[in-house]
Protein backbone atom coordinates (compact mmCIF):
# COMPACT_ATOMS: atom_id res chain seq x y z
CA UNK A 1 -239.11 77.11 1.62
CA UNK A 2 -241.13 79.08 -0.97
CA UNK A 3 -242.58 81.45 1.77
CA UNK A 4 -238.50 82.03 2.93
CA UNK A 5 -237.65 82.93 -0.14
CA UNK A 6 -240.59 85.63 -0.47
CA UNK A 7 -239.53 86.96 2.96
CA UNK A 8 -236.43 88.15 1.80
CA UNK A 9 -237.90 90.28 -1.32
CA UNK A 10 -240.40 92.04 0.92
CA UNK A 11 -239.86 95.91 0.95
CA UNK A 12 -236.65 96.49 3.67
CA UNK A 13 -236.99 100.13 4.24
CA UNK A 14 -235.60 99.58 7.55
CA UNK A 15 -232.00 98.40 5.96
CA UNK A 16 -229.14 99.63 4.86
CA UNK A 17 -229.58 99.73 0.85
CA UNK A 18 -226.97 97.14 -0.59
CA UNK A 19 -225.42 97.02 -3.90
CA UNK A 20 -223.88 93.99 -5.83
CA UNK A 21 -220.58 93.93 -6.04
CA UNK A 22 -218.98 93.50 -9.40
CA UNK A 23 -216.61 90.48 -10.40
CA UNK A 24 -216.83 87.05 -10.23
CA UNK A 25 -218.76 85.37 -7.70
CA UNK A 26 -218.70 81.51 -6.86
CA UNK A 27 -222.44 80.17 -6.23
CA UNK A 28 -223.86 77.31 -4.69
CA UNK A 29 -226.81 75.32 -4.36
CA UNK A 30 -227.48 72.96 -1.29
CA UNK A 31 -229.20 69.57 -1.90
CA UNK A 32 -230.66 67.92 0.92
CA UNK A 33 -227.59 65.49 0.76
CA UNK A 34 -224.52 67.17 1.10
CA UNK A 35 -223.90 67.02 -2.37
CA UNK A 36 -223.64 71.32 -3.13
CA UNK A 37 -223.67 72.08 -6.78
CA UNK A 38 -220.85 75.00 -7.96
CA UNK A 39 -221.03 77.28 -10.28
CA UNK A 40 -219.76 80.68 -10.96
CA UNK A 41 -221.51 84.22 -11.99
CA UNK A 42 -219.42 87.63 -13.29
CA UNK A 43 -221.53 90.51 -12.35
CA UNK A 44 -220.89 94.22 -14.44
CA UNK A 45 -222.51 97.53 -14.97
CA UNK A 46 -223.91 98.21 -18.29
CA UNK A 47 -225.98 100.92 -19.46
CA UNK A 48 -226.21 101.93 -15.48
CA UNK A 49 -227.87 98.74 -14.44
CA UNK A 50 -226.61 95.56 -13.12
CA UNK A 51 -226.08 92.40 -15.09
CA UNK A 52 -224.33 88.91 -14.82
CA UNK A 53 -223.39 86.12 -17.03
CA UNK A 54 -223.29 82.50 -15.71
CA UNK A 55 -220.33 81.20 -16.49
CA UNK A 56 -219.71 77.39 -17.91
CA UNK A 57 -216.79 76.67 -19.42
CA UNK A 58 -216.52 78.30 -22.37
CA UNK A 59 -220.22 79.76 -22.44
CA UNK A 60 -221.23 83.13 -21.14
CA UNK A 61 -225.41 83.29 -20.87
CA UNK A 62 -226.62 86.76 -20.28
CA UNK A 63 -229.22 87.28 -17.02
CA UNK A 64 -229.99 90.97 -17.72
CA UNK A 65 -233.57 90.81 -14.94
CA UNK A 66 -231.22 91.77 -11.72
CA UNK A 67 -232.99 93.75 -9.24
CA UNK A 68 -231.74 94.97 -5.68
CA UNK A 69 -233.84 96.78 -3.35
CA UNK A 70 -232.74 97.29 0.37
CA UNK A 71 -231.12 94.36 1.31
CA UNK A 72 -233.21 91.70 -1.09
CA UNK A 73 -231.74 90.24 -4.16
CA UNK A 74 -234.01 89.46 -7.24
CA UNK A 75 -232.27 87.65 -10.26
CA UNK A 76 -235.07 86.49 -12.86
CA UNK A 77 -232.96 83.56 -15.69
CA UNK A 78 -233.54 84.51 -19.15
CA UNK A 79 -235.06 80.84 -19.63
CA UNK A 80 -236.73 78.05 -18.09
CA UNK A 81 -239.28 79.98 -15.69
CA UNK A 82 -236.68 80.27 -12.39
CA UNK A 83 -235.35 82.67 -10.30
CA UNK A 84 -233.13 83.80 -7.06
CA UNK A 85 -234.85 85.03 -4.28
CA UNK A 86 -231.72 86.31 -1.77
CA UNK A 87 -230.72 89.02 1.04
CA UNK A 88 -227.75 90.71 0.92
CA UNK A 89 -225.98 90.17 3.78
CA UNK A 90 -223.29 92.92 2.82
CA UNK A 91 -222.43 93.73 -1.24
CA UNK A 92 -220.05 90.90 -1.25
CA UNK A 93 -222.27 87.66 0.41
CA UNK A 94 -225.87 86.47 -0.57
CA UNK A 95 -228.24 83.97 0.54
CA UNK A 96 -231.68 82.70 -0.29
CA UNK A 97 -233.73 80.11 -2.82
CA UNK A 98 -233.65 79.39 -6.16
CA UNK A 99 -237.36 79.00 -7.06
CA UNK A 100 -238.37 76.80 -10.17
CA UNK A 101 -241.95 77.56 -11.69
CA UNK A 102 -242.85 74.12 -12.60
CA UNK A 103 -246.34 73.54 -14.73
CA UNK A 104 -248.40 73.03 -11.35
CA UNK A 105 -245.88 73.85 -8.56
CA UNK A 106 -243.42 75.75 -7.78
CA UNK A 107 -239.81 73.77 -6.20
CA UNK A 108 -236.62 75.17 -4.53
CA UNK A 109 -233.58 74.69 -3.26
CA UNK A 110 -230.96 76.61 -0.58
CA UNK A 111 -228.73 78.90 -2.18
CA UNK A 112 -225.53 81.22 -1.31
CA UNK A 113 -222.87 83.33 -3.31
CA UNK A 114 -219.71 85.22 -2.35
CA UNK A 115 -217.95 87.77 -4.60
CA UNK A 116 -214.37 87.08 -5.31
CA UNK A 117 -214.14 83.88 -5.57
CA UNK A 118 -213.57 82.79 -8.95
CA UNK A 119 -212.22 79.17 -8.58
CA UNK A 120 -215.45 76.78 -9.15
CA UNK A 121 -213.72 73.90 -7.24
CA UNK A 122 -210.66 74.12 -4.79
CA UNK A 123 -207.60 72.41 -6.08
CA UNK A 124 -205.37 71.15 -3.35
CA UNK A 125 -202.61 68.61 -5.22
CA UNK A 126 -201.49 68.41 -9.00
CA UNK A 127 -203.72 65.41 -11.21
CA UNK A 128 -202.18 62.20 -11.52
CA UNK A 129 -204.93 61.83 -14.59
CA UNK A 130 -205.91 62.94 -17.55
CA UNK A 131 -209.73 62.80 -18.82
CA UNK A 132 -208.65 64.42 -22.23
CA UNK A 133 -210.84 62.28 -24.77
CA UNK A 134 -213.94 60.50 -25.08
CA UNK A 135 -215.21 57.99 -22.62
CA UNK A 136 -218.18 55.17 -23.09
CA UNK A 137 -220.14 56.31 -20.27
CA UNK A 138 -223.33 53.93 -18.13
CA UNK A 139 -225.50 55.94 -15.91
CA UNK A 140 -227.76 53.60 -13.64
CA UNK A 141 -230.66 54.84 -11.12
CA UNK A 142 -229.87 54.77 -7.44
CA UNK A 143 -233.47 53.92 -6.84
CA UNK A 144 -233.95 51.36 -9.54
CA UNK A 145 -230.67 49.37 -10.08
CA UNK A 146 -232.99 46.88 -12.26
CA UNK A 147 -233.45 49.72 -14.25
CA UNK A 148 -231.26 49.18 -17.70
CA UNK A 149 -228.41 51.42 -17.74
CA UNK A 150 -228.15 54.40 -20.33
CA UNK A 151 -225.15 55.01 -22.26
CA UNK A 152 -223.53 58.35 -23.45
CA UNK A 153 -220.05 59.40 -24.55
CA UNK A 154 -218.49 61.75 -22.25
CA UNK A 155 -215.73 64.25 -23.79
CA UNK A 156 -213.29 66.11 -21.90
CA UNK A 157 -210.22 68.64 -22.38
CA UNK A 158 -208.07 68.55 -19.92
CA UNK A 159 -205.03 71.21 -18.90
CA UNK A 160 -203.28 71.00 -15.81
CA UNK A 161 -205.84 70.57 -13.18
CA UNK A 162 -208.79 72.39 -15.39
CA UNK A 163 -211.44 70.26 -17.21
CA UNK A 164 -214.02 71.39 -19.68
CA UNK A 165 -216.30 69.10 -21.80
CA UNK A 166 -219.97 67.55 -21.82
CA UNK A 167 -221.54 64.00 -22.37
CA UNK A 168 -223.16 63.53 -25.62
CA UNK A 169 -226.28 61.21 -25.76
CA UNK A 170 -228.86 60.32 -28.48
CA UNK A 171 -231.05 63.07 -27.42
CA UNK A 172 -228.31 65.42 -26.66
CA UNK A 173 -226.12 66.51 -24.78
CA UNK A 174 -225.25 68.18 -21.29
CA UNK A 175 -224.35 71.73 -22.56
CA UNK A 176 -221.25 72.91 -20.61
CA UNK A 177 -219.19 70.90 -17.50
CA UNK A 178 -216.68 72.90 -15.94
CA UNK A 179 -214.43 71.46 -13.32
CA UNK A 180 -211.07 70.07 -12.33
CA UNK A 181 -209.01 67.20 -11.92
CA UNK A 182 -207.57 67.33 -8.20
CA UNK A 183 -205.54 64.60 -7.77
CA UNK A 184 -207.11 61.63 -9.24
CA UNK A 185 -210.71 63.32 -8.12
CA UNK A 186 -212.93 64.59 -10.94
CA UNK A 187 -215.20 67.33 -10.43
CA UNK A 188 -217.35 68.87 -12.76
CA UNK A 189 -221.01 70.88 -12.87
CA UNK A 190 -223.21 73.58 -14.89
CA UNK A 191 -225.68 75.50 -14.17
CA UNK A 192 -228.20 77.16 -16.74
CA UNK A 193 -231.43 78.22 -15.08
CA UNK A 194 -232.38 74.24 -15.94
CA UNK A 195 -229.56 72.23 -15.78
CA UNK A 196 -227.83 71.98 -12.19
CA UNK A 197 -225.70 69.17 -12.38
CA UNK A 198 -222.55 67.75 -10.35
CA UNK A 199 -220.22 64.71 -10.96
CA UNK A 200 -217.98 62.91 -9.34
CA UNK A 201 -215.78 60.24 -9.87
CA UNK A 202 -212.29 58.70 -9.49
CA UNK A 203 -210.07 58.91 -12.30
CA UNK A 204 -207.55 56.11 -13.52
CA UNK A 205 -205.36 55.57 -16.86
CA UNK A 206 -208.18 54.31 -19.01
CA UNK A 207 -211.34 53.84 -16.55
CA UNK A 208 -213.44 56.59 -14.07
CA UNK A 209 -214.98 54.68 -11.26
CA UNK A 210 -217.18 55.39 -8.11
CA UNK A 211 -219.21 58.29 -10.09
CA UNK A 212 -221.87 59.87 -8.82
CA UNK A 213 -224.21 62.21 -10.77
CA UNK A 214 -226.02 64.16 -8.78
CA UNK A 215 -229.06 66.46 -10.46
CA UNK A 216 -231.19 69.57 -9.96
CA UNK A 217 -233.08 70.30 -6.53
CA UNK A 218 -234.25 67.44 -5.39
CA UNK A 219 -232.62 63.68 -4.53
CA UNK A 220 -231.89 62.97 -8.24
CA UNK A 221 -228.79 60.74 -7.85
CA UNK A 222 -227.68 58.35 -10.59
CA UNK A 223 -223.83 55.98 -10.48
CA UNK A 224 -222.16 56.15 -13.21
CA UNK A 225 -218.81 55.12 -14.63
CA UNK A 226 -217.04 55.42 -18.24
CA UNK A 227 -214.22 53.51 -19.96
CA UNK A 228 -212.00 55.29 -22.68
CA UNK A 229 -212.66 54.76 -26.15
CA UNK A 230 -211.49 57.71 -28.59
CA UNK A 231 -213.73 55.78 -31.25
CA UNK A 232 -217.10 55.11 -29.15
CA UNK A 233 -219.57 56.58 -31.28
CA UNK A 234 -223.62 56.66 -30.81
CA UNK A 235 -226.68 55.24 -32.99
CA UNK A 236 -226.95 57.70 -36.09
CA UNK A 237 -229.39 60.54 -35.28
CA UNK A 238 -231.27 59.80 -38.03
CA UNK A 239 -232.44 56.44 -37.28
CA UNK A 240 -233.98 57.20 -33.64
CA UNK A 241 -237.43 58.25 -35.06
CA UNK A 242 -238.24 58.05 -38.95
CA UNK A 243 -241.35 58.45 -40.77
CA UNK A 244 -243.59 55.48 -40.96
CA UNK A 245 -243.91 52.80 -43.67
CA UNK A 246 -245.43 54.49 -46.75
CA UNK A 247 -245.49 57.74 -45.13
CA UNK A 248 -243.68 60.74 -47.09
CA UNK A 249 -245.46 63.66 -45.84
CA UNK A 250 -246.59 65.76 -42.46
CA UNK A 251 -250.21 66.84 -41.97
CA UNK A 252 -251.02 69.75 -38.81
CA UNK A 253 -252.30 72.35 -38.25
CA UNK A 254 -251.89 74.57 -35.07
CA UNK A 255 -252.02 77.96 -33.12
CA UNK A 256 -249.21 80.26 -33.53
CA UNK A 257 -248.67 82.72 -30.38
CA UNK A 258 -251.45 85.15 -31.18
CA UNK A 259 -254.17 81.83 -31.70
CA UNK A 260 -253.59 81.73 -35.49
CA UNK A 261 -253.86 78.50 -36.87
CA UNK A 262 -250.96 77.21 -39.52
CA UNK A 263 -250.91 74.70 -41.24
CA UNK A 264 -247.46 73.25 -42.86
CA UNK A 265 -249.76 72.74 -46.08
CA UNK A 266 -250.27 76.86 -46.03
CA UNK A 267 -249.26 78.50 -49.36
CA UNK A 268 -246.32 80.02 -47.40
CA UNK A 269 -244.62 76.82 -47.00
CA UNK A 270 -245.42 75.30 -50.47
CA UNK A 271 -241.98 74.59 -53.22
CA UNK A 272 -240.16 75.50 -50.56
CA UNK A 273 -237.56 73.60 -48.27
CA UNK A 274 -239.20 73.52 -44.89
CA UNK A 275 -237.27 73.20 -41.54
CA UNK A 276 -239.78 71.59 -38.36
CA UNK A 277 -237.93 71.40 -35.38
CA UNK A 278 -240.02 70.59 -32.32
CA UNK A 279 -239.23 72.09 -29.60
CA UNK A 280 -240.10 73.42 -25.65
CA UNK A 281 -239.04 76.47 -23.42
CA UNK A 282 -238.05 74.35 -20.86
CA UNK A 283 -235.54 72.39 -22.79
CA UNK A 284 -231.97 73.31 -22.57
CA UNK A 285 -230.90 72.10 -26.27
CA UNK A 286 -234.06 73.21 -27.71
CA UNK A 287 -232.19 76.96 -26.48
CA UNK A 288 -229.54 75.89 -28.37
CA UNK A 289 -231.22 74.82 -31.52
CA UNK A 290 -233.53 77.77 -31.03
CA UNK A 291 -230.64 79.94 -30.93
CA UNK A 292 -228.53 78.69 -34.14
CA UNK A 293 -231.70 78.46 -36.16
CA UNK A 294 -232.73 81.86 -35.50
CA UNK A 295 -229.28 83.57 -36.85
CA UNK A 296 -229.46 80.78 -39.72
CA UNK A 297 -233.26 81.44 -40.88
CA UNK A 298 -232.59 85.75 -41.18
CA UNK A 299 -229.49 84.40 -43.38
CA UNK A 300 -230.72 82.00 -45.45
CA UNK A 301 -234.76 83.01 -45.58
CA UNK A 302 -234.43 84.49 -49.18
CA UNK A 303 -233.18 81.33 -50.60
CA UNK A 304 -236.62 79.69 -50.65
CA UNK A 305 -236.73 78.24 -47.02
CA UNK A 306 -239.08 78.59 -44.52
CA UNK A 307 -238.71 77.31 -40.52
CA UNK A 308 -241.85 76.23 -38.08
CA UNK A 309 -240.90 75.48 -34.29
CA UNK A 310 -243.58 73.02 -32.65
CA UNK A 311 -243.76 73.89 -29.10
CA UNK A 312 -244.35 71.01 -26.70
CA UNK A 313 -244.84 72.65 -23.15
CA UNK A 314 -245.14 71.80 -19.95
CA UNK A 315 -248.63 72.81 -19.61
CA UNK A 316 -252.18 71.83 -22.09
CA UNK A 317 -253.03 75.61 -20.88
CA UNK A 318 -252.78 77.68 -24.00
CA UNK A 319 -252.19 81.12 -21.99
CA UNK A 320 -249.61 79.51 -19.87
CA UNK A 321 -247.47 78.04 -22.72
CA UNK A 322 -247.65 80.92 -24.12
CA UNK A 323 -246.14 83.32 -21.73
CA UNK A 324 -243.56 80.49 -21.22
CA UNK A 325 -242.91 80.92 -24.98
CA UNK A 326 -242.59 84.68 -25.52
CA UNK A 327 -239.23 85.26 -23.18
CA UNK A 328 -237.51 82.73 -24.84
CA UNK A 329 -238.53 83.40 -27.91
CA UNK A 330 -238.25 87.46 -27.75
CA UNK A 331 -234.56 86.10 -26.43
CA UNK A 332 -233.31 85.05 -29.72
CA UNK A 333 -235.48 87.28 -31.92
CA UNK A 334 -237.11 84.57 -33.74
CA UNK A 335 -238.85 85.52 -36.81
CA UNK A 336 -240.50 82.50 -37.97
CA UNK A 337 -243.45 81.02 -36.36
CA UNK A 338 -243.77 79.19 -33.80
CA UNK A 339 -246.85 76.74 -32.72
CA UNK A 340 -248.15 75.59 -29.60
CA UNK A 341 -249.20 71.83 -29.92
CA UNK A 342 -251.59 71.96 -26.65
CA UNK A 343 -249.13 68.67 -25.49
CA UNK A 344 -246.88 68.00 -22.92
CA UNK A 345 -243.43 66.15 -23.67
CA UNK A 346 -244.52 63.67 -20.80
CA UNK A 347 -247.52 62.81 -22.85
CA UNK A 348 -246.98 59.16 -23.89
CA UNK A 349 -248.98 59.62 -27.07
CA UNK A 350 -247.40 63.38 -27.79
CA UNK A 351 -246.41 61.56 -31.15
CA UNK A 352 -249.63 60.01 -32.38
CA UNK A 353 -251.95 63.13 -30.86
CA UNK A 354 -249.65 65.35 -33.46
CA UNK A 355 -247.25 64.00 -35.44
CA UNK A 356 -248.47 60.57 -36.22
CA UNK A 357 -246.67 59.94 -39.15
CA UNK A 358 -243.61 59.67 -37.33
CA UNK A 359 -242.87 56.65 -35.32
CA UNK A 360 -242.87 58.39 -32.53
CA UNK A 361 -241.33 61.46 -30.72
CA UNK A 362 -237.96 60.16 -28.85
CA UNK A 363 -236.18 63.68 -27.86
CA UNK A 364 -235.97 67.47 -27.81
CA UNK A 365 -235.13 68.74 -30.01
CA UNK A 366 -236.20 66.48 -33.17
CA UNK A 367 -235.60 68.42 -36.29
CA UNK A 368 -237.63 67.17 -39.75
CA UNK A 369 -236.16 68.36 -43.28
CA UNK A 370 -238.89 68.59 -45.89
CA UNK A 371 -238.00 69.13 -49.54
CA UNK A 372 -239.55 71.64 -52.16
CA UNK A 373 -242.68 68.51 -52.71
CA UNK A 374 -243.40 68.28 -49.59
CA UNK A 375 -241.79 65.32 -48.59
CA UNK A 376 -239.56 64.46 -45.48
CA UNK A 377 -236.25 63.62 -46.29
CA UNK A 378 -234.78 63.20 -42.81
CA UNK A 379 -235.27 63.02 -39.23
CA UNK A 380 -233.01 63.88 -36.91
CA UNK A 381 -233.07 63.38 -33.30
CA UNK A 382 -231.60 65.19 -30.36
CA UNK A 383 -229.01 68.62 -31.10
CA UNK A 384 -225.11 68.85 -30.61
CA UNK A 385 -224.87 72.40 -29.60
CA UNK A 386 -222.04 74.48 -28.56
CA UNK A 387 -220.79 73.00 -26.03
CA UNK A 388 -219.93 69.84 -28.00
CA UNK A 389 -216.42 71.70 -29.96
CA UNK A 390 -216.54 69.79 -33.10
CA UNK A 391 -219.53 68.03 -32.89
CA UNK A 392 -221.34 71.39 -33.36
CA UNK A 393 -219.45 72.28 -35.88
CA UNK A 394 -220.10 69.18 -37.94
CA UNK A 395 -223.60 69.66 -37.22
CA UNK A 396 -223.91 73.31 -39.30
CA UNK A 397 -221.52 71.43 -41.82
CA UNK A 398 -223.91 68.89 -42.15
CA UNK A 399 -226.98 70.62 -41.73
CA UNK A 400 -225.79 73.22 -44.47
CA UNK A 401 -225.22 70.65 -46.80
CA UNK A 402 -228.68 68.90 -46.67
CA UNK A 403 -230.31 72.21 -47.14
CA UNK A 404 -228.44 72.97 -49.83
CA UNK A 405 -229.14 70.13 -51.57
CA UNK A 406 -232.92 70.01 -51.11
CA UNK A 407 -232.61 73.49 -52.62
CA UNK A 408 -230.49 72.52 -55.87
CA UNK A 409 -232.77 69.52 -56.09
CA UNK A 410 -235.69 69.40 -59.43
């Protein structure tokens, strides 16, 4: 598949030179199973050079790496180390690979877009349901049905046939759905460079039933169904990891991007607040922690705070986490450092090898508030980002606060 997907960026002299037509395009990718996952692209012209934004919902994420030569299609994503590899059939019609560059391997999957064709799913009969609210939601493994079920809260808007929400889980949540309501049929996916999800599911009064969840490029499948609770709420953040039994204070020391080591007990950081949030490139809410804290630390950096990101890549390779780190960082023109740990989030013992105060490391984002003595006042686990609505705002209401007052605090 990889070599396919090479073949169609090789130098075309011999074609007609294409262009990409601007507008909306509708995109798929196709699984092995059937199961295609949607989403939709706007391509423009700025500053004499092609760009699109993927479009989710609400959310509008710049690609600004498009490339056409001959016939052949090059779109590198902003984040996540992926890419499309396409030919142009005409300016209107594309096909080709999306191409994931994985720690040790590279992975990809079928892929074709057509211009001018906005709708993400076709809508053939008005809904006889409404999804608007939140939903108590079990996901269970297609290949282990043992397996204990995991629970999130799924919440949806819903107007006319249109549906926009996300589930919400302890660790995070699932960015931007888009979809409809056809019928009594729910449909809803995103796409972000990481994420490439698709659900289905039946829709009744006050129950969804015969979901399926179907993710990323290869046979990730997963049933799921939900019952409708406006009150469901999850375990409090702050109680999913916590520092251990007579521990107040974190002890590291690691390389920043140029091999520099820090240390959190550096005269930089001392009497001030500091902010750890750990953290990987390849994490889809780490981009969205990653992208509030950056606008938040060059607003609030005189006031006696000070930020470290610890990355956890994909790779022990110091040069390779690196160059994963410096597009996404460089992205959101982040100004305080950021460390590489030297280990992987799959890494069992990733808490004890460098955080081993904590009782462990239980999702990406974690973010640790440290008062002016050094001590940690709170753990938090997993990020409600954007594409939560008022979760996300409650968050920077929150998060505000507890800054604040570690700041006002003697």
């Amino acid at each position: 598949m990889a070599g396919m997907g090479l073949a169609f960026t090789a130098c075309n002299t011999g074609h007609t030179a294409k262009s990409l037509a601007n507008g909306v395009w509708q995109a798929k990718l196709h699984r092995n199973d059937g199961a295609d996952i949607v989403f939709n692209f706007e391509v423009k012209d700025t500053a004499g050079k092609k760009v699109l934004y993927v479009l989710n919902a609400t959310d509008k994420l710049l690609v600004d790496e498009v490339t056409v030569t001959g016939d052949s299609l090059l779109i590198k994503m902003p984040f996540f180390d992926s890419e499309f590899k396409a030919k142009l059939s005409s300016d209107s019609a594309a096909e080709g690979l999306w191409i994931r560059h994985l720690a040790d391997k590279d992975v990809s999957i079928p892929f074709s877009a057509i211009a001018g064709k906005s709708e993400r799913f076709p809508v053939n009969t008005p809904a006889t349901a409404n999804v608007s609210g939140r939903w108590v939601t079990r996901f269970v493994s297609s290949k282990d049905k043992d397996k204990e079920p995991s629970t999130a809260i799924g919440e949806f808007k819903q107007s006319g046939n249109t549906v926009h929400g996300t589930f919400l889980t302890t660790t995070g949540d699932y960015r931007f759905l888009d979809g409809v309501v056809d019928g009594d049929s729910l449909r809803l996916s995103t796409f972000d460079g990481s994420h490439a999800y698709l659900f289905t599911a039946r829709v009744e009064k006050d129950s969804i039933t015969g979901g399926r969840f179907f993710a990323g490029i290869g046979d990730g499948l997963e049933y799921w169904t939900a019952v409708k609770n406006d009150t469901a709420k999850l375990q409090d953040e702050r109680t999913i990891a916590t520092m251990k039994p007579g521990q107040q204070q974190l002890d590291f020391s690691f390389p920043d991007l140029n091999g520099n080591k820090v240390s959190i007990k550096d005269d930089r950081f001392k009497n001030k607040v500091v902010i750890i949030t750990l953290m990987g490139s390849w994490c889809p809410n780490c981009m969205d922690e990653t992208g509030f804290l950056s606008k938040w630390y060059e607003k609030n950096k005189d006031r006696g705070v000070e930020v470290i990101g610890l990355a956890y890549e994909r790779t022990t390779d110091f040069d390779k986490s690196k160059r994963a780190l410096e597009g996404f960082l460089k992205r959101f023109d982040v100004r305080y450092p950021v460390l590489i740990t030297g280990v992987t989030p799959a890494d069992p013992e990733k808490g004890e090898k460098t955080l081993p105060q904590l009782t462990g490391i239980k999702g990406f984002p974690t973010t640790i508030f440290i008062d002016k003595k050094g001590n940690v006042q709170e753990v938090h686990t997993g990020f409600s980002g954007p594409g939560t609505g008022e979760h996300y705002e409650q968050f920077q209401a929150d998060f505000n606060r507890l800054v604040s007052n570690m700041l006002d605090a003697k």
